[in-house]
PDB file of N, CA and C in Angstrom:
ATOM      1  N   UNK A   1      11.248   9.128 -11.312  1.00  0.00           N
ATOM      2  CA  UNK A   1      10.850   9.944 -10.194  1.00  0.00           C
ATOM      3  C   UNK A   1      11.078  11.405 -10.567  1.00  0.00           C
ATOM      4  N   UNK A   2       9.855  12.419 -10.146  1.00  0.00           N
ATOM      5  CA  UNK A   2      10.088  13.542 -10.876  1.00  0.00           C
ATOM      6  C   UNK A   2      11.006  14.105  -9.400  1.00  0.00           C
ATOM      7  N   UNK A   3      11.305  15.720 -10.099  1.00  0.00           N
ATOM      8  CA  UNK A   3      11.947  16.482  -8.833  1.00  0.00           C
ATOM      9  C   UNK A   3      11.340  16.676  -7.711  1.00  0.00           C
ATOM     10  N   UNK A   4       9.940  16.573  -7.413  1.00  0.00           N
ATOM     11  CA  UNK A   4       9.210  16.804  -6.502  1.00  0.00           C
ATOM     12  C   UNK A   4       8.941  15.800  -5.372  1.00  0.00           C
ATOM     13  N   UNK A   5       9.131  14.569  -6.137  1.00  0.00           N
ATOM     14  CA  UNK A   5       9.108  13.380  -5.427  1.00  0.00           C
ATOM     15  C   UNK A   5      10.111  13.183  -4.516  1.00  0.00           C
ATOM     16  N   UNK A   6      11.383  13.380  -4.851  1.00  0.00           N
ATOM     17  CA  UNK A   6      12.436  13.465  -4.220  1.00  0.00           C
ATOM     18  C   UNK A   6      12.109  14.128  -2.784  1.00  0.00           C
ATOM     19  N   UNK A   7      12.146  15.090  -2.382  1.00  0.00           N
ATOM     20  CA  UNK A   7      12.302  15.479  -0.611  1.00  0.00           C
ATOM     21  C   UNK A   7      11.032  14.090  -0.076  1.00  0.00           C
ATOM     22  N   UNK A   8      10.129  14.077  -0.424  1.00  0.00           N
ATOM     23  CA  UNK A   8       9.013  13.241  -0.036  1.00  0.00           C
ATOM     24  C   UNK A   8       9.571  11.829   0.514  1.00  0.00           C
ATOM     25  N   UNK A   9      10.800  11.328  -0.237  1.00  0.00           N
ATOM     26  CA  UNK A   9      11.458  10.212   0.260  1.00  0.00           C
ATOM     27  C   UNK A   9      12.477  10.674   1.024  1.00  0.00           C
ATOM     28  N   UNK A  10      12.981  11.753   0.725  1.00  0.00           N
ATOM     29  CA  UNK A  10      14.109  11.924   1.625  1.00  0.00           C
ATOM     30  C   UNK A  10      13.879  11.959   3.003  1.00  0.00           C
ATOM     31  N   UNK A  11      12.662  12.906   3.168  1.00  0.00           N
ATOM     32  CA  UNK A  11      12.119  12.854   4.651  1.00  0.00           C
ATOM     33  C   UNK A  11      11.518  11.883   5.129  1.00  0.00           C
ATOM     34  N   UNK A  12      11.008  10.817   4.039  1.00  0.00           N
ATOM     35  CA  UNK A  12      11.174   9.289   5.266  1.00  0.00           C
ATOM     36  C   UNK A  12      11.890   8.377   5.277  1.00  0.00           C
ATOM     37  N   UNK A  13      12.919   9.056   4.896  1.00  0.00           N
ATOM     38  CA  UNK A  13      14.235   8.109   5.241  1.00  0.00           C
ATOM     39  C   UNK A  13      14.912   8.822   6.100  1.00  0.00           C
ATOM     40  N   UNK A  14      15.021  10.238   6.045  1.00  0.00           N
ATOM     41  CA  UNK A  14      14.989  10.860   7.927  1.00  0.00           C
ATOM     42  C   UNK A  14      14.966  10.656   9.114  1.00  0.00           C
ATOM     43  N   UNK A  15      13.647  10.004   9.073  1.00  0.00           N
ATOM     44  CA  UNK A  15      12.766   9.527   9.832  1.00  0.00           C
ATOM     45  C   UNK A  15      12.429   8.318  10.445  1.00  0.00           C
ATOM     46  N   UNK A  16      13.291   7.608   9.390  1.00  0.00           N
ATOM     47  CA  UNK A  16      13.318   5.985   9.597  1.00  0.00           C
ATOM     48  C   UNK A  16      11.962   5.498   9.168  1.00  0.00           C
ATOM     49  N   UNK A  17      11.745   5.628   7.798  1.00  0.00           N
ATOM     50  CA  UNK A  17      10.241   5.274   7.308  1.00  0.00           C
ATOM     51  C   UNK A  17      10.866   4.327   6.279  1.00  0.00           C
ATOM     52  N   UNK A  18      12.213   4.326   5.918  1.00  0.00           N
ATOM     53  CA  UNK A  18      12.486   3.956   4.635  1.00  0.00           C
ATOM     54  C   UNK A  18      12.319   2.433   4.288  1.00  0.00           C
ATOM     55  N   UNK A  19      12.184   1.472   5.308  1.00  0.00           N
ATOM     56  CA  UNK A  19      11.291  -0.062   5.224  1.00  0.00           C
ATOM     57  C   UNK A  19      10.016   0.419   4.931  1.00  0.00           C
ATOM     58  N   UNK A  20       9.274   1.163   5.958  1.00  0.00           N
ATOM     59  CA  UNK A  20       8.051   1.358   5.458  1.00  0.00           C
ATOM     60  C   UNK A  20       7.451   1.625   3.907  1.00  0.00           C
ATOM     61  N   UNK A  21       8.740   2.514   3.591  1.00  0.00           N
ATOM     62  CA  UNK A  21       8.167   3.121   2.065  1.00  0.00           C
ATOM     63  C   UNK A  21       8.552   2.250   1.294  1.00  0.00           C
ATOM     64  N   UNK A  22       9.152   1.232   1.310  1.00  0.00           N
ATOM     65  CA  UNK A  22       9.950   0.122   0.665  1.00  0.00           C
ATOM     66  C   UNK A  22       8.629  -1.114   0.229  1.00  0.00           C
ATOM     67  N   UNK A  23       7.920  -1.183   1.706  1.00  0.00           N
ATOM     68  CA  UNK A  23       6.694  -1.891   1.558  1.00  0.00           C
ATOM     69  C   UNK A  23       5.872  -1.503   1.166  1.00  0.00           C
ATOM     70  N   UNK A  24       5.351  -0.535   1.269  1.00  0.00           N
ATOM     71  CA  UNK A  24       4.382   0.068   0.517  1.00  0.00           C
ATOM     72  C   UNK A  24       4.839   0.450  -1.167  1.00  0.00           C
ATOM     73  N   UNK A  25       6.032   0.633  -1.401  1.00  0.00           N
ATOM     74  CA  UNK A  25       5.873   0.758  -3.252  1.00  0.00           C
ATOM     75  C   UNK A  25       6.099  -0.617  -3.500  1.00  0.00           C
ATOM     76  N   UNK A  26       6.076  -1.851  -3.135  1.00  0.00           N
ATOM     77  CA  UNK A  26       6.632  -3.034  -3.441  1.00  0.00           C
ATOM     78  C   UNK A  26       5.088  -4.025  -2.895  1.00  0.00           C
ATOM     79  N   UNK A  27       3.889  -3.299  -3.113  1.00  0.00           N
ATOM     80  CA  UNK A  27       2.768  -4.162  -2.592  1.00  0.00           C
ATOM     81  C   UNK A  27       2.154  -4.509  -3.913  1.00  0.00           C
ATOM     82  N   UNK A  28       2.004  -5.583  -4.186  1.00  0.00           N
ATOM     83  CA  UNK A  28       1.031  -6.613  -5.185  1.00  0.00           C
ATOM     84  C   UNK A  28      -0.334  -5.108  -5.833  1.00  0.00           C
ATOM     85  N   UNK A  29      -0.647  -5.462  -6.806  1.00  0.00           N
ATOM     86  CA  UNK A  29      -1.791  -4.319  -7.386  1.00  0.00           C
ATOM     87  C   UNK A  29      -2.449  -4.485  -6.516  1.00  0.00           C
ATOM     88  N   UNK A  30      -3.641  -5.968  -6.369  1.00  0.00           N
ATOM     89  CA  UNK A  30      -4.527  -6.329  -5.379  1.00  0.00           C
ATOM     90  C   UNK A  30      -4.976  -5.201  -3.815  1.00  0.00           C
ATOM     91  N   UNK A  31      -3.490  -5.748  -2.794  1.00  0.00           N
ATOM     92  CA  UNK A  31      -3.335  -5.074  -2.195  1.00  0.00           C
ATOM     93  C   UNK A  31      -3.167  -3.867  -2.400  1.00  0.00           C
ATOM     94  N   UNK A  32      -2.432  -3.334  -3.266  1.00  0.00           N
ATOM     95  CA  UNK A  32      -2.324  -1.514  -3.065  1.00  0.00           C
ATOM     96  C   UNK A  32      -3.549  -1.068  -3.102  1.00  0.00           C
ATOM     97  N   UNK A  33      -4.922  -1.550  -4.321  1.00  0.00           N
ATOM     98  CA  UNK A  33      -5.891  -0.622  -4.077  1.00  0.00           C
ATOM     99  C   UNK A  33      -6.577  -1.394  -2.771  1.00  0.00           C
ATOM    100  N   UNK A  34      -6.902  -2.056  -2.453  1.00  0.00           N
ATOM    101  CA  UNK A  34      -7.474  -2.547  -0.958  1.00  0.00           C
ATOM    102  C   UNK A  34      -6.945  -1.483   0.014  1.00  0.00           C
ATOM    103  N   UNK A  35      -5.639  -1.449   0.661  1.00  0.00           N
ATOM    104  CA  UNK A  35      -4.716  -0.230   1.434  1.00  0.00           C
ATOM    105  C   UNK A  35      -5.670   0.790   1.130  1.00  0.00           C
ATOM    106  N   UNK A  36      -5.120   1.571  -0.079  1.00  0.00           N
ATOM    107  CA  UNK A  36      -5.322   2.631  -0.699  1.00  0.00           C
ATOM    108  C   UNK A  36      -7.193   2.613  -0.627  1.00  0.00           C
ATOM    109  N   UNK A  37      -7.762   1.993  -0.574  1.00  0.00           N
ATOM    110  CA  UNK A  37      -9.329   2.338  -0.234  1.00  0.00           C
ATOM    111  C   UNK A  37      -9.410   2.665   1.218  1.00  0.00           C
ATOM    112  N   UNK A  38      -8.687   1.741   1.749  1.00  0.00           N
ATOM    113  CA  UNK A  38      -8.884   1.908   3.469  1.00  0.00           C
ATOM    114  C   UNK A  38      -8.504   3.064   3.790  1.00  0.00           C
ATOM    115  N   UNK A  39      -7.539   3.798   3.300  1.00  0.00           N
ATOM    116  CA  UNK A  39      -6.903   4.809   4.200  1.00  0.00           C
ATOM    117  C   UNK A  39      -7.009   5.531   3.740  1.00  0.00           C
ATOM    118  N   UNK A  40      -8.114   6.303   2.276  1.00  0.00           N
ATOM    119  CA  UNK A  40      -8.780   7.078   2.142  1.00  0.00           C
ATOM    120  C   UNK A  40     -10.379   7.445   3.030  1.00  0.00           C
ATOM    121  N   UNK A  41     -10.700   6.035   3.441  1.00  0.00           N
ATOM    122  CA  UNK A  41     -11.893   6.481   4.119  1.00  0.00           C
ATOM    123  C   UNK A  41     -11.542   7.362   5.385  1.00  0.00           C
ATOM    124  N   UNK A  42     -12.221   7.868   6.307  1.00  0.00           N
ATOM    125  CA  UNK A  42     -12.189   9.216   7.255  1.00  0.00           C
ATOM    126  C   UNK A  42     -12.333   8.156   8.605  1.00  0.00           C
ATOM    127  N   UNK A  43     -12.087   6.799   8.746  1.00  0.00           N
ATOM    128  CA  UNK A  43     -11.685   5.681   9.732  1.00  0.00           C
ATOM    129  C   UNK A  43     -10.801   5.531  10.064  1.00  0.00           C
ATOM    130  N   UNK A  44      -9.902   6.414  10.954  1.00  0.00           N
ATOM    131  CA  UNK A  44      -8.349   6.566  11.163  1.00  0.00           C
ATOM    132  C   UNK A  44      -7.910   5.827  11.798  1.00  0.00           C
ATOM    133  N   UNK A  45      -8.651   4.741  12.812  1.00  0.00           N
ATOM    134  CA  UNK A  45      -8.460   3.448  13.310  1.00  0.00           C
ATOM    135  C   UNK A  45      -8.407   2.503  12.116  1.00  0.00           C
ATOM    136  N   UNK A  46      -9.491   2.238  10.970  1.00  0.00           N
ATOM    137  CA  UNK A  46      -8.979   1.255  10.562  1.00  0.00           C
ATOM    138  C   UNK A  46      -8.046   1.314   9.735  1.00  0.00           C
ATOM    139  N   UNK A  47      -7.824   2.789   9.178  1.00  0.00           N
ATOM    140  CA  UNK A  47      -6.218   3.156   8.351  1.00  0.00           C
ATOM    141  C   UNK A  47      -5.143   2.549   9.232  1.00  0.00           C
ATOM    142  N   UNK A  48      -4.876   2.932  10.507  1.00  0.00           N
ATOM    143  CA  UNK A  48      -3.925   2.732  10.997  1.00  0.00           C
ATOM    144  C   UNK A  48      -3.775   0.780  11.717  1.00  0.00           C
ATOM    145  N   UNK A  49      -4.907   0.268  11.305  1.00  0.00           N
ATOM    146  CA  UNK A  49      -4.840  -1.242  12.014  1.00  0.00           C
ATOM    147  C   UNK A  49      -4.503  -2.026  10.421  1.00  0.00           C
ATOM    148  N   UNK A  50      -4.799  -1.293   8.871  1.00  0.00           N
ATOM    149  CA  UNK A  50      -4.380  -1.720   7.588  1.00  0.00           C
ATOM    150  C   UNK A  50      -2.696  -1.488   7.553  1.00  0.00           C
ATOM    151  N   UNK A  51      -2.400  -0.467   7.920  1.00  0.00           N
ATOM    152  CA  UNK A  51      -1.034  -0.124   8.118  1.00  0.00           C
ATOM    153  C   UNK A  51      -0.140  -0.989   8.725  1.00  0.00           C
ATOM    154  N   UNK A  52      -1.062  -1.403   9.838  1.00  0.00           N
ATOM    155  CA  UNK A  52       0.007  -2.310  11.285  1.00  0.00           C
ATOM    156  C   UNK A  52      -0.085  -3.938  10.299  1.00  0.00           C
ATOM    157  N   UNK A  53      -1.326  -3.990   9.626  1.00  0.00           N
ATOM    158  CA  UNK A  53      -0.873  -5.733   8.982  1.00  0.00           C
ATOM    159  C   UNK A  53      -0.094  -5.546   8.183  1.00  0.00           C
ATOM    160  N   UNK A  54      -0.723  -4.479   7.357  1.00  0.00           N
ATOM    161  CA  UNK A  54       0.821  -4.647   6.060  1.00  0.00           C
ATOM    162  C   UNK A  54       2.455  -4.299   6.380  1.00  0.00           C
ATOM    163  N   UNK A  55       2.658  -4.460   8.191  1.00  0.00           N
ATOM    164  CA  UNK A  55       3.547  -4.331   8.540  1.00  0.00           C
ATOM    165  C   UNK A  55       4.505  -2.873   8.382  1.00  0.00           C
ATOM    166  N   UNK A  56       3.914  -1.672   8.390  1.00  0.00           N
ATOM    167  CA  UNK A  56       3.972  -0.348   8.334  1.00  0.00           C
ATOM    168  C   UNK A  56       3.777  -0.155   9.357  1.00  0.00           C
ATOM    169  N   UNK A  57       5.133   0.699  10.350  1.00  0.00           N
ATOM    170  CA  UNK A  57       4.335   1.191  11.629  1.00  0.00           C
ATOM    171  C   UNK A  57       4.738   2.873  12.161  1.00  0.00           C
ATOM    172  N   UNK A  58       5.814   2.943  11.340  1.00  0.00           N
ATOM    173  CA  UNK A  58       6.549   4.523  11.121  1.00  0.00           C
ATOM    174  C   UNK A  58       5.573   5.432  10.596  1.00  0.00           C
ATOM    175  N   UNK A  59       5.274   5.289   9.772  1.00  0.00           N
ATOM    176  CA  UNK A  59       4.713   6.013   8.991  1.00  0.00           C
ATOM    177  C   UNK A  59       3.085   6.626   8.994  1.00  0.00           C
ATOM    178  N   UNK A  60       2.571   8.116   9.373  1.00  0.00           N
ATOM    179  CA  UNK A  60       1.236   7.970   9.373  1.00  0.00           C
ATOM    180  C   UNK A  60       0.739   7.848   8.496  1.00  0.00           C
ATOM    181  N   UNK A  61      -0.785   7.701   8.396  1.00  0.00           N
ATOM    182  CA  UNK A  61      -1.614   7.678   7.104  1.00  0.00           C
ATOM    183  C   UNK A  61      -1.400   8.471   6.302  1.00  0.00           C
ATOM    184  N   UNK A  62      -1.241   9.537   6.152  1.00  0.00           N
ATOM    185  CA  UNK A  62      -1.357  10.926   5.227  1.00  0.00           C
ATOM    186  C   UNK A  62       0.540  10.405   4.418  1.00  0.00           C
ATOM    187  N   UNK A  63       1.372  10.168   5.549  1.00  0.00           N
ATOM    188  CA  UNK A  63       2.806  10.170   4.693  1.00  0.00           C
ATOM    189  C   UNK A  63       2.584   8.786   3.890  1.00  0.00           C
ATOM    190  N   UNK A  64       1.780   8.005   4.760  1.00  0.00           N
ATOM    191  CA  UNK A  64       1.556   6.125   3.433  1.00  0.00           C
ATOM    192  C   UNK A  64       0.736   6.380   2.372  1.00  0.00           C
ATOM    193  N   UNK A  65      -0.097   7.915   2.318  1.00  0.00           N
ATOM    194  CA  UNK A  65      -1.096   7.845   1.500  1.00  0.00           C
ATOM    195  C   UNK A  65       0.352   8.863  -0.200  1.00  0.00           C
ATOM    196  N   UNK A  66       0.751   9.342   0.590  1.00  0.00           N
ATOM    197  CA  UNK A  66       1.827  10.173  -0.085  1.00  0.00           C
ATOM    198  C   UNK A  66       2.630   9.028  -0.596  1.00  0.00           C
ATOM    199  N   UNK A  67       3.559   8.227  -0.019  1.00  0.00           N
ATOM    200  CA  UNK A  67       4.302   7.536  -0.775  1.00  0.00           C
ATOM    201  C   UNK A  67       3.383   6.706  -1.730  1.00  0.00           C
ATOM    202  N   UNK A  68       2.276   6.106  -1.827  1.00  0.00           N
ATOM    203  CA  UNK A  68       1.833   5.667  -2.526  1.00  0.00           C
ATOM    204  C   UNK A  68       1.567   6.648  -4.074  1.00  0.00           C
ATOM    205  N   UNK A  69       1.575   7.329  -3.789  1.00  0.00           N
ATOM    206  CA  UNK A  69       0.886   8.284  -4.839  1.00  0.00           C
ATOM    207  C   UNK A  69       2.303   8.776  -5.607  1.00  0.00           C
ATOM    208  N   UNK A  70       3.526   7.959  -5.132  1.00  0.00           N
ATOM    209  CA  UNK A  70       4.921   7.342  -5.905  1.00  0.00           C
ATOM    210  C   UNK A  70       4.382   6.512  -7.205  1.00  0.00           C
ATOM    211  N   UNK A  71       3.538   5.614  -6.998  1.00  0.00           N
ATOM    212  CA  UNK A  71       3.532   4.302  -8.214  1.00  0.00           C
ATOM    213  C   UNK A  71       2.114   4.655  -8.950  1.00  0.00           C
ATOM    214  N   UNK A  72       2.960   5.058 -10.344  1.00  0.00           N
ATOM    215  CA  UNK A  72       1.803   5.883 -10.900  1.00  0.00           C
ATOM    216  C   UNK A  72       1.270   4.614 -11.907  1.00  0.00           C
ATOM    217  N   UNK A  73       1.719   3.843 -11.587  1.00  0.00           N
ATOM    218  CA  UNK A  73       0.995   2.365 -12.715  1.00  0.00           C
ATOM    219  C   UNK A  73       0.499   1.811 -11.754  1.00  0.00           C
ATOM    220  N   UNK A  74      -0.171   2.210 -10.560  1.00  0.00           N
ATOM    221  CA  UNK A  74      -1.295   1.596 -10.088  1.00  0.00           C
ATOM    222  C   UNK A  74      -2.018   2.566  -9.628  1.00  0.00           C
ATOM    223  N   UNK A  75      -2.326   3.786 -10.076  1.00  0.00           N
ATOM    224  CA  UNK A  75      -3.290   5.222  -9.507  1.00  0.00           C
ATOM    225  C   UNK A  75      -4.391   5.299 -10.267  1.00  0.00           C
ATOM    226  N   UNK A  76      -4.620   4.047 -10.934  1.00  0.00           N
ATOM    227  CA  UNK A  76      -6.344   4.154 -11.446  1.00  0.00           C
ATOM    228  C   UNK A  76      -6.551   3.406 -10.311  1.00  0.00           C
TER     229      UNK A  76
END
């Protein structure tokens, strides 16, 4: 984890995100890019109804799209 990464977790563990971010760096390849397609599209309902299955509910899109962009062996 570089230095930059660091506050990025700190503040969702602040926040009480830190299950959330737990699930999301701990998702199967499969799933991460599936997520990670959904909640790039500009469908902020279905970002946030991908979020609620994969059992994420702290966290908005933009901070799930951030912790993801943690696991750099799945960012192709």
């Amino acid at each position: 984890m570089s230095l930059w990464q660091a506050p990025i977790l700190l503040y969702m563990v602040k926040f009480g995100g830190l299950k959330d971010c737990c699930i999301l760096l701990n998702l199967s390849h499969g799933s991460f890019k599936l997520l990670n397609g959904v909640l790039l599209e500009e469908d902020a309902d279905k970002g946030r109804e991908a979020l609620n299955d994969m059992k994420v509910y702290k966290l908005s899109i933009y901070q799930a799209l951030k912790v993801m962009k943690l696991r750099p062996d799945l960012q192709k």
